[in-house]
Protein backbone atom coordinates (compact mmCIF):
# COMPACT_ATOMS: atom_id res chain seq x y z
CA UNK A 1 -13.09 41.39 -6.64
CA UNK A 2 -11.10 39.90 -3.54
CA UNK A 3 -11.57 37.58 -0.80
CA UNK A 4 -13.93 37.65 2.14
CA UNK A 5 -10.99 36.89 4.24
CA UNK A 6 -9.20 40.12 3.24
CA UNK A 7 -11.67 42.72 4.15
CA UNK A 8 -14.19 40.55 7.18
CA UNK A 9 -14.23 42.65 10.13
CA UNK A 10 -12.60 45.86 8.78
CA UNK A 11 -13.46 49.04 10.07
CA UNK A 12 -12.81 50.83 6.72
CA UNK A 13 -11.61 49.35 3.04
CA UNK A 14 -8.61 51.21 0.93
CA UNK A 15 -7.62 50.30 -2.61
CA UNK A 16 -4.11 51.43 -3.53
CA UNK A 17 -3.77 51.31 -7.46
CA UNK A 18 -0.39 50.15 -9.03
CA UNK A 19 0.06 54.35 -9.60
CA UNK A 20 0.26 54.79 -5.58
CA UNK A 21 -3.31 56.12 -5.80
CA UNK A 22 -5.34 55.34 -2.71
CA UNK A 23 -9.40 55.32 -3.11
CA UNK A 24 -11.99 54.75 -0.33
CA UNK A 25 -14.12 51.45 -1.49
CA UNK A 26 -17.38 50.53 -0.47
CA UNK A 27 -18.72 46.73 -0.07
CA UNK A 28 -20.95 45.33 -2.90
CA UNK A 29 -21.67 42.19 -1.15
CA UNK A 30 -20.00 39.39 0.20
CA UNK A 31 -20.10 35.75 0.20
CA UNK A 32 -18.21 33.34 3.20
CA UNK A 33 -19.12 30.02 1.34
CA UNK A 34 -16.81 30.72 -1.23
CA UNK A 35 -14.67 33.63 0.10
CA UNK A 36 -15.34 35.78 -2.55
CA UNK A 37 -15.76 39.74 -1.81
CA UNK A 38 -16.45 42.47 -4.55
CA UNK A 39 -15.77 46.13 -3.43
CA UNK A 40 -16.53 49.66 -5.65
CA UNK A 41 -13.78 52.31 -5.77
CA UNK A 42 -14.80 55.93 -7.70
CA UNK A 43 -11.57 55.27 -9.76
CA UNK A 44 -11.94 56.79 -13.62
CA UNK A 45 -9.81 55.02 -16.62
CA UNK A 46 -8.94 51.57 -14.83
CA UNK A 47 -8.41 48.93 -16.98
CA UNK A 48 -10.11 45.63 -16.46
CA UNK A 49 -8.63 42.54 -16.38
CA UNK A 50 -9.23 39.73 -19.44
CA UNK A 51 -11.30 36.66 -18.07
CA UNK A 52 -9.96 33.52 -18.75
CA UNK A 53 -11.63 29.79 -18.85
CA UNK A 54 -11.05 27.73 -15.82
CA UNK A 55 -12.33 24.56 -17.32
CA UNK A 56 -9.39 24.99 -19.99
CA UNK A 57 -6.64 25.38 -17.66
CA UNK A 58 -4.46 21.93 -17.25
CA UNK A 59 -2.17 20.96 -14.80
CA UNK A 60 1.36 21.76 -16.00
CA UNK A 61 0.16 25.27 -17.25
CA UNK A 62 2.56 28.06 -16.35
CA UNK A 63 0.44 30.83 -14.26
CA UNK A 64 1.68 34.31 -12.33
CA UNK A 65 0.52 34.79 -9.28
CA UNK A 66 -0.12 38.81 -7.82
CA UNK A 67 -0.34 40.22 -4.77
CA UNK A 68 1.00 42.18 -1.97
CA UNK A 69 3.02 39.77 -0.20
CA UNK A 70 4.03 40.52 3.78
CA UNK A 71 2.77 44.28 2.91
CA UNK A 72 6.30 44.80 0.73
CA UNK A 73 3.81 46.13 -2.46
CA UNK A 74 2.93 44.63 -6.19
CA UNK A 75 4.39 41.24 -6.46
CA UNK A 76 4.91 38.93 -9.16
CA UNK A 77 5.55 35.32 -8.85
CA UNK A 78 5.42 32.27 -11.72
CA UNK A 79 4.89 28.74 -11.19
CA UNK A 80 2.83 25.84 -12.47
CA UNK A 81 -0.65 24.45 -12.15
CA UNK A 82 0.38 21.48 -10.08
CA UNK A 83 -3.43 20.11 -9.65
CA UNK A 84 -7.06 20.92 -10.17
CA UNK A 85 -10.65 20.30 -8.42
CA UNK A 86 -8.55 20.39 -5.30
CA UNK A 87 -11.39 19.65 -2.11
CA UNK A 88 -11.89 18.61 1.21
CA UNK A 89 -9.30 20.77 2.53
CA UNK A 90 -11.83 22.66 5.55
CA UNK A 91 -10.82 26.44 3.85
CA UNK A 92 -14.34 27.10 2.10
CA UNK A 93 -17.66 25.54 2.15
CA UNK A 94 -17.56 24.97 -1.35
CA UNK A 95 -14.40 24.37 -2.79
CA UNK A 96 -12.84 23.23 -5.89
CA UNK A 97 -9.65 25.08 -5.79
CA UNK A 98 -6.59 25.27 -8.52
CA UNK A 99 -3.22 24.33 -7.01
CA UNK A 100 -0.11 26.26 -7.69
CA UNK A 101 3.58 26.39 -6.81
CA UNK A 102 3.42 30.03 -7.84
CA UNK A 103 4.78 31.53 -4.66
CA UNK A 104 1.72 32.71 -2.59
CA UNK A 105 2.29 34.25 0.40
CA UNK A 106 -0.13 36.27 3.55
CA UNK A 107 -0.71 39.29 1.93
CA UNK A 108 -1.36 37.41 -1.77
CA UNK A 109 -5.11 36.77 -0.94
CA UNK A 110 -7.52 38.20 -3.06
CA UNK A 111 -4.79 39.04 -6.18
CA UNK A 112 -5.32 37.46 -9.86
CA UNK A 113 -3.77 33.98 -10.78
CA UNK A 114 -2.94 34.61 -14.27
CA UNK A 115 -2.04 32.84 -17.64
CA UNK A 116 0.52 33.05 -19.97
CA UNK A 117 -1.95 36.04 -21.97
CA UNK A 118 -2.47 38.17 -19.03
CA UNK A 119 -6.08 36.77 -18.48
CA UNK A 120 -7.39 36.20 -14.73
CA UNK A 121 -8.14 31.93 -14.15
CA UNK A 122 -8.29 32.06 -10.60
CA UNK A 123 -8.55 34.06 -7.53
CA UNK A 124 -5.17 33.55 -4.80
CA UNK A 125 -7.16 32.25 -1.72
CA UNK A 126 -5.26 30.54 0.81
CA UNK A 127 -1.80 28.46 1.23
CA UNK A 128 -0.69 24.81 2.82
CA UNK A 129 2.29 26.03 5.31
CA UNK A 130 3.34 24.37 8.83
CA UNK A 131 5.74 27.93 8.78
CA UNK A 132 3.09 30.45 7.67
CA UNK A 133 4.91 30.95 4.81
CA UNK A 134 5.51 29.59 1.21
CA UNK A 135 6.07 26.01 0.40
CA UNK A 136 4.68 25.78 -2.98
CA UNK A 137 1.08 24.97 -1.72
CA UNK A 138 -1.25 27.54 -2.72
CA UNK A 139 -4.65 27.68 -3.72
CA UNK A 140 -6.75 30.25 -6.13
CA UNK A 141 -10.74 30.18 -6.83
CA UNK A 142 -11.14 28.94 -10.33
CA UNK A 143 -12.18 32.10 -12.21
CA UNK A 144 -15.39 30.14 -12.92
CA UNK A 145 -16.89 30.23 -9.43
CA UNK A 146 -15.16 33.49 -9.09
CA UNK A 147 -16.99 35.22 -11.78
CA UNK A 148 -20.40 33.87 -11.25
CA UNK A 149 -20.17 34.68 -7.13
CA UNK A 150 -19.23 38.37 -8.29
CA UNK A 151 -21.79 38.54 -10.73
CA UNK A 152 -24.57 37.48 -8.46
CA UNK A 153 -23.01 39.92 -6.14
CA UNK A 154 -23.61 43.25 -7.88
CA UNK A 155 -27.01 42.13 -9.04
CA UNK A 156 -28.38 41.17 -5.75
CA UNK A 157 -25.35 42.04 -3.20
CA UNK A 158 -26.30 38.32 -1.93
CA UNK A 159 -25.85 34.90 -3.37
CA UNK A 160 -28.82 32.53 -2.75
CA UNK A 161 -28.06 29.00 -3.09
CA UNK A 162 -30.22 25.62 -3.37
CA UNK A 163 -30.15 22.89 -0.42
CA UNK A 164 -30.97 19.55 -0.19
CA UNK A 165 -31.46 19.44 3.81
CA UNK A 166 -28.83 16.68 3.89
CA UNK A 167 -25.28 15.60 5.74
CA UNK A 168 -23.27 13.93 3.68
CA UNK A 169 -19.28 12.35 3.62
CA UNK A 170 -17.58 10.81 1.10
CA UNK A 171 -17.85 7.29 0.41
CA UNK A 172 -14.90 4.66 1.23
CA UNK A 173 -14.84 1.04 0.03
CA UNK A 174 -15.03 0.11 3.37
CA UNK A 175 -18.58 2.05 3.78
CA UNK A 176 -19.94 0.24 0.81
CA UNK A 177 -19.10 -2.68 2.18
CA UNK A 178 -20.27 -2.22 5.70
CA UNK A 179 -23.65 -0.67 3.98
CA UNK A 180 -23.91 -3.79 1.05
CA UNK A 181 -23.75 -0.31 -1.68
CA UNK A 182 -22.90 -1.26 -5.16
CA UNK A 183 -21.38 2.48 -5.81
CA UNK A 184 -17.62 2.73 -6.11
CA UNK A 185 -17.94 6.68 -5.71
CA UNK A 186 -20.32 9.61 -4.46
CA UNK A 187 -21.95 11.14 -1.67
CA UNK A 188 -23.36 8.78 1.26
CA UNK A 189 -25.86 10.70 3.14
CA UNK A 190 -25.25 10.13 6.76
CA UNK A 191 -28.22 12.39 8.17
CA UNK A 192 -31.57 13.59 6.75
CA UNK A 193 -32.59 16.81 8.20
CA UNK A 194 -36.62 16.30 9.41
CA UNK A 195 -38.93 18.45 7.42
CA UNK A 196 -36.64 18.46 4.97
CA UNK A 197 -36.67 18.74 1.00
CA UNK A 198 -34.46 15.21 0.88
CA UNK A 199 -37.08 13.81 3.83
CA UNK A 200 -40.02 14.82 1.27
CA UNK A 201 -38.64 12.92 -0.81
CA UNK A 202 -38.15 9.63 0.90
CA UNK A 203 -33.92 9.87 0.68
CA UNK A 204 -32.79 8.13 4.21
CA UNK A 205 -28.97 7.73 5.70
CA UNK A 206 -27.01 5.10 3.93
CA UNK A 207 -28.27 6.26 0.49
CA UNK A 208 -25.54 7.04 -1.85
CA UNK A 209 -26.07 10.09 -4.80
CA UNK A 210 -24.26 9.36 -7.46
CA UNK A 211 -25.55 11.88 -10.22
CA UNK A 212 -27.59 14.93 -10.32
CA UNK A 213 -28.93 15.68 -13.86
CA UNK A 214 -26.96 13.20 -14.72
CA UNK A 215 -23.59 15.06 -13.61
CA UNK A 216 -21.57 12.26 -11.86
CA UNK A 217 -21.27 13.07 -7.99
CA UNK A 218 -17.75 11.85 -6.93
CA UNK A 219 -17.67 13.27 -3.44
CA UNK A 220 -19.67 15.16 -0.62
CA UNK A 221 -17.87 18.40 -1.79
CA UNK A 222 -18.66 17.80 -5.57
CA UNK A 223 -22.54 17.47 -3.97
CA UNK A 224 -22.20 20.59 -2.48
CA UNK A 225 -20.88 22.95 -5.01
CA UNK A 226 -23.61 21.10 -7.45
CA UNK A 227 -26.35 21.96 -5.70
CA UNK A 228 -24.97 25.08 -4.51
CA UNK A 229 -24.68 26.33 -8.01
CA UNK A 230 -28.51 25.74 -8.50
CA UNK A 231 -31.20 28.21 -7.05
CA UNK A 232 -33.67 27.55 -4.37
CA UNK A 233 -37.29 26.34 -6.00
CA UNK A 234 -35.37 24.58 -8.53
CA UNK A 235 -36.32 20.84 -9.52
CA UNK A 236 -33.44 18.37 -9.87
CA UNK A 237 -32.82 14.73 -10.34
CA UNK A 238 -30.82 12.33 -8.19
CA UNK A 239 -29.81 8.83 -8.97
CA UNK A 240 -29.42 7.31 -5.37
CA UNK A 241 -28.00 4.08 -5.07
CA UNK A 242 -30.00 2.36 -1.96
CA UNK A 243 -28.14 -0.79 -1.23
CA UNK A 244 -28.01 -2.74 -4.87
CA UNK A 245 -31.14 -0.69 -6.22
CA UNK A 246 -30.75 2.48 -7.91
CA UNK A 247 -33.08 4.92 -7.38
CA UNK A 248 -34.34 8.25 -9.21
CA UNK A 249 -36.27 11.34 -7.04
CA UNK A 250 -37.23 14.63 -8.32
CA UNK A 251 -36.08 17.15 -5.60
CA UNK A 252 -37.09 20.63 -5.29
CA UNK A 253 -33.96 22.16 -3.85
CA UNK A 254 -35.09 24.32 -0.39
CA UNK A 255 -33.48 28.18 0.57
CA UNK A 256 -31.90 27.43 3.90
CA UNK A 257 -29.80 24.77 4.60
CA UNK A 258 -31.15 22.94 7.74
CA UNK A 259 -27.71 20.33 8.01
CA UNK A 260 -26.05 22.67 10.54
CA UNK A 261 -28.77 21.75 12.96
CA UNK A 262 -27.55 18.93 16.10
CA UNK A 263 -24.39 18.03 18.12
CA UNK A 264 -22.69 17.20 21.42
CA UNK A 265 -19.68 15.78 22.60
CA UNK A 266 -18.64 9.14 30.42
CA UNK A 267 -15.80 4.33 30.88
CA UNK A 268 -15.47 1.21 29.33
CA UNK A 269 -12.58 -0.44 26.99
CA UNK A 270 -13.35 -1.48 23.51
CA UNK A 271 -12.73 -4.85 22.58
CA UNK A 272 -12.11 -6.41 19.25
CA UNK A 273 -12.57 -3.84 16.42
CA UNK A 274 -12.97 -1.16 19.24
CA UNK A 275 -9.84 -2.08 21.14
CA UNK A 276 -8.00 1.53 21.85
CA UNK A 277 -11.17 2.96 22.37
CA UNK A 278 -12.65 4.23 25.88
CA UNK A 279 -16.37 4.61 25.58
CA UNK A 280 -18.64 6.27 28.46
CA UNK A 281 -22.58 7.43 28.17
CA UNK A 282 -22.70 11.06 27.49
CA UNK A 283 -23.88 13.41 30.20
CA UNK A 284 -23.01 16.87 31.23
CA UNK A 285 -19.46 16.08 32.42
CA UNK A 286 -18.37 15.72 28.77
CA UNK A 287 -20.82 16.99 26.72
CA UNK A 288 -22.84 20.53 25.76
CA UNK A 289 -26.03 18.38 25.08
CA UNK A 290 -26.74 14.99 26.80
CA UNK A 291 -30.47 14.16 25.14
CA UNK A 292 -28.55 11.92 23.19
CA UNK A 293 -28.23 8.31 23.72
CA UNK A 294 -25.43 6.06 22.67
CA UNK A 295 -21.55 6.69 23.46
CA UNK A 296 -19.18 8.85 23.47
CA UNK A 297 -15.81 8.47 22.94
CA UNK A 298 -13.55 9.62 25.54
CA UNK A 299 -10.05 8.56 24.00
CA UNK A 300 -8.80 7.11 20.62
CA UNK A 301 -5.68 4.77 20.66
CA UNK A 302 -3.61 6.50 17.60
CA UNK A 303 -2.34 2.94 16.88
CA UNK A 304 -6.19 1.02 16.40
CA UNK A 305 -8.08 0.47 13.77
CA UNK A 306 -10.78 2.46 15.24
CA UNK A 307 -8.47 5.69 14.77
CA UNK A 308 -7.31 4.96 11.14
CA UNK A 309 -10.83 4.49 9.95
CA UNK A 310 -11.72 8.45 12.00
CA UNK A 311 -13.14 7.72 14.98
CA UNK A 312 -12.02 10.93 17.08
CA UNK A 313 -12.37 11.53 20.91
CA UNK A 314 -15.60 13.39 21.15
CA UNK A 315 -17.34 11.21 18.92
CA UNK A 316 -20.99 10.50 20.04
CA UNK A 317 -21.66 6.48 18.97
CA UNK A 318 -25.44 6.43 18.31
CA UNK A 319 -25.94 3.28 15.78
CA UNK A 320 -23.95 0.18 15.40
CA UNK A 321 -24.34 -2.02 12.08
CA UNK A 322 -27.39 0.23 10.97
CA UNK A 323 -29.46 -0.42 14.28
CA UNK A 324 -29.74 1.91 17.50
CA UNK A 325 -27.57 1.80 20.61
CA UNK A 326 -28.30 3.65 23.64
CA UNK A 327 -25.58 2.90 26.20
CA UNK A 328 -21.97 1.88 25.98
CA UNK A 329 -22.62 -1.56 26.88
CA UNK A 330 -25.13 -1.92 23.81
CA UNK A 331 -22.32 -0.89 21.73
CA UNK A 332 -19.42 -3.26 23.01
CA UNK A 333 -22.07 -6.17 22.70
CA UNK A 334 -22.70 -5.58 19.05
CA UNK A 335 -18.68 -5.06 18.25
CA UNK A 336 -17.83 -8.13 20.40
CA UNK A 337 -20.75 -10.20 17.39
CA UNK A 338 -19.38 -8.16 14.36
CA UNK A 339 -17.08 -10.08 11.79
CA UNK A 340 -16.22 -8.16 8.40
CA UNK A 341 -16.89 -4.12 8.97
CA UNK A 342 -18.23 -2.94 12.27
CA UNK A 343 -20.38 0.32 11.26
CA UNK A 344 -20.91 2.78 13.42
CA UNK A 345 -23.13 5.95 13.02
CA UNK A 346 -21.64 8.52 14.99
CA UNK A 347 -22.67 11.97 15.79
CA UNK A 348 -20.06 14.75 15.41
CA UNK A 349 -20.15 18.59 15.45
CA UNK A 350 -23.24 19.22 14.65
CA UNK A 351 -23.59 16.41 12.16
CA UNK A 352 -24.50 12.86 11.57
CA UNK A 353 -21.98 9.99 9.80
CA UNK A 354 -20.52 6.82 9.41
CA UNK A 355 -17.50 5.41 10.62
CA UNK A 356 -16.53 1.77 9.23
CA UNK A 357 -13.73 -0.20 11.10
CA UNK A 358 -12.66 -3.27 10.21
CA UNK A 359 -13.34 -6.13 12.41
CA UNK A 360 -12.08 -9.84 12.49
């Protein structure tokens, strides 16, 4: 078992055993989501590593990490657990990743984070360094999602996963607000994909998930790597917060995830809660795809309040306060009337979501 990362795009796969013995390896199957490779060697008498329990491990825990750091061979390196159900971070498309301080270096990807015992809790995946190098940062693949990837993997050399045919982002207390949401935490579902699972089942942007078989949903990552872990066909209940109702829909999870499907990246000022901003109507000077109406937003004052709440150059503006805009003006008019939160659904590589800035 490695890491995608480690063997994507090689034109032949070598495993060099801590005796200096080199075998040719063949790939079992592979999975990007989680960057988790397995790979066969004809190798007689290897021992197998222990599995450990990820779910047991707690920050503070001492762990060695292994690897073959900058090519100089076998490498051990101790450390801590300095956090768990680390997410958000852009490295996987599902993560929940142990931090270390165990030294973890290019070259350490795909070796065993280990216990005190010997026994494997995590996979090394990936590191946190302006330099390239170590800072105490690193990251490992709890053993849990490790083992059940590499399982699935030598059964069916594929992992199929359930989706709900949603975009989602994390909700702030400034999104509740702007959207009158009771929740304090979850998923807000900025986009329903048409033809959908979530569309057959009547779930529409501004909806918040909060549970799924009554597992709490935190964040949009925690959404993802719960219904990632289920299997396509499979029935499973949401409670959706919808403004100060809470709602419960049986969902029959699709095969293909249908989220990755839209984008698109002309000038006014911004005034009031858009001042910083320069807004222009997309067309093909500035943007791949210009069937869109709305705004897009050409520059980002790294002072406003329009930047600290995300809005990003590139940003197409397609809804202000829950209602459609379809030119720039359209959206300066409704910011110029806003007091409170001005809410703005934006479009944004490929995906739909909501931007809340504060307005006086």
């Amino acid at each position: 078992m490695t890491n995608h990362h480690v063997i994507e795009d090689a034109d032949e796969i070598a495993v060099t055993v801590a005796t200096g013995d080199r075998f040719p390896a063949k790939i079992v199957g592979v999975d990007p989501e989680t960057d988790i490779a397995v790979v066969q060697i004809a190798a007689p008498d290897l021992k197998s590593i222990t599995f450990g329990d990820s779910s047991r491990v707690q920050v503070g825990d001492f762990v060695a990490a292994i690897g073959n750091p900058f090519g100089l061979g076998q490498t051990v390196t101790l450390g801590i657990v300095s956090a768990l159900g680390r997410v958000g971070l852009g490295l996987d498309t599902y993560e929940n990743f142990i931090q270390t301080d165990a030294s973890i270096n290019p070259g350490n990807s795909g070796g065993p984070l280990i216990d005190m015992d010997g026994r494997l809790i995590g996979v090394n995946s990936a590191i946190v360094a302006p330099s390239g190098g170590n800072v105490g940062i690193g990251f490992a693949i709890p053993v849990s999602t490790a083992k059940t990837i590499m399982e699935k993997l030598i059964k069916d050399g594929a992992v199929r996963r359930g989706h709900l045919g949603v975009v989602v982002q994390d909700l702030t207390p400034d999104l509740a607000r702007g959207l009158d949401v009771d929740a304090a935490r979850g998923a807000l579902i900025s986009q329903v994909i048409d033809g959908s699972t979530a569309a057959t089942a009547g779930l529409a942007a501004g909806d918040v998930i909060v549970a799924i078989d009554d597992d709490p949903v935190e964040t949009a990552a925690g959404l993802r790597n719960l219904v990632g872990s289920d299997l396509p066909g499979q029935s499973v209940r949401l409670n959706v917060q919808r403004e100060h109702r809470m709602l419960f829909r049986e969902v029959t999870l699709s095969e293909k995830d249908q989220s990755g499907d839209v984008v698109k990246k002309r000038t006014l000022n911004g005034e009031g809660a858009l001042s910083g901003v320069v807004l222009a109507a997309p067309d093909a000077s500035n943007t791949t795809d210009y069937a869109f109406q709305g705004a897009i937003v050409l520059a980002v004052d790294d002072e406003s309040d329009a930047s600290a709440a995300g809005l990003q150059p590139g940003d197409i503006i397609v809804g202000v306060n829950r209602r459609d805009v379809r030119a720039p003006e359209q959206v300066l008019e409704a910011a110029r009337g806003t007091k409170g939160i001005l809410l703005l659904g934006i479009r944004r590589d490929g995906g739909f979501r909501f931007v809340a800035v504060p307005a006086s």
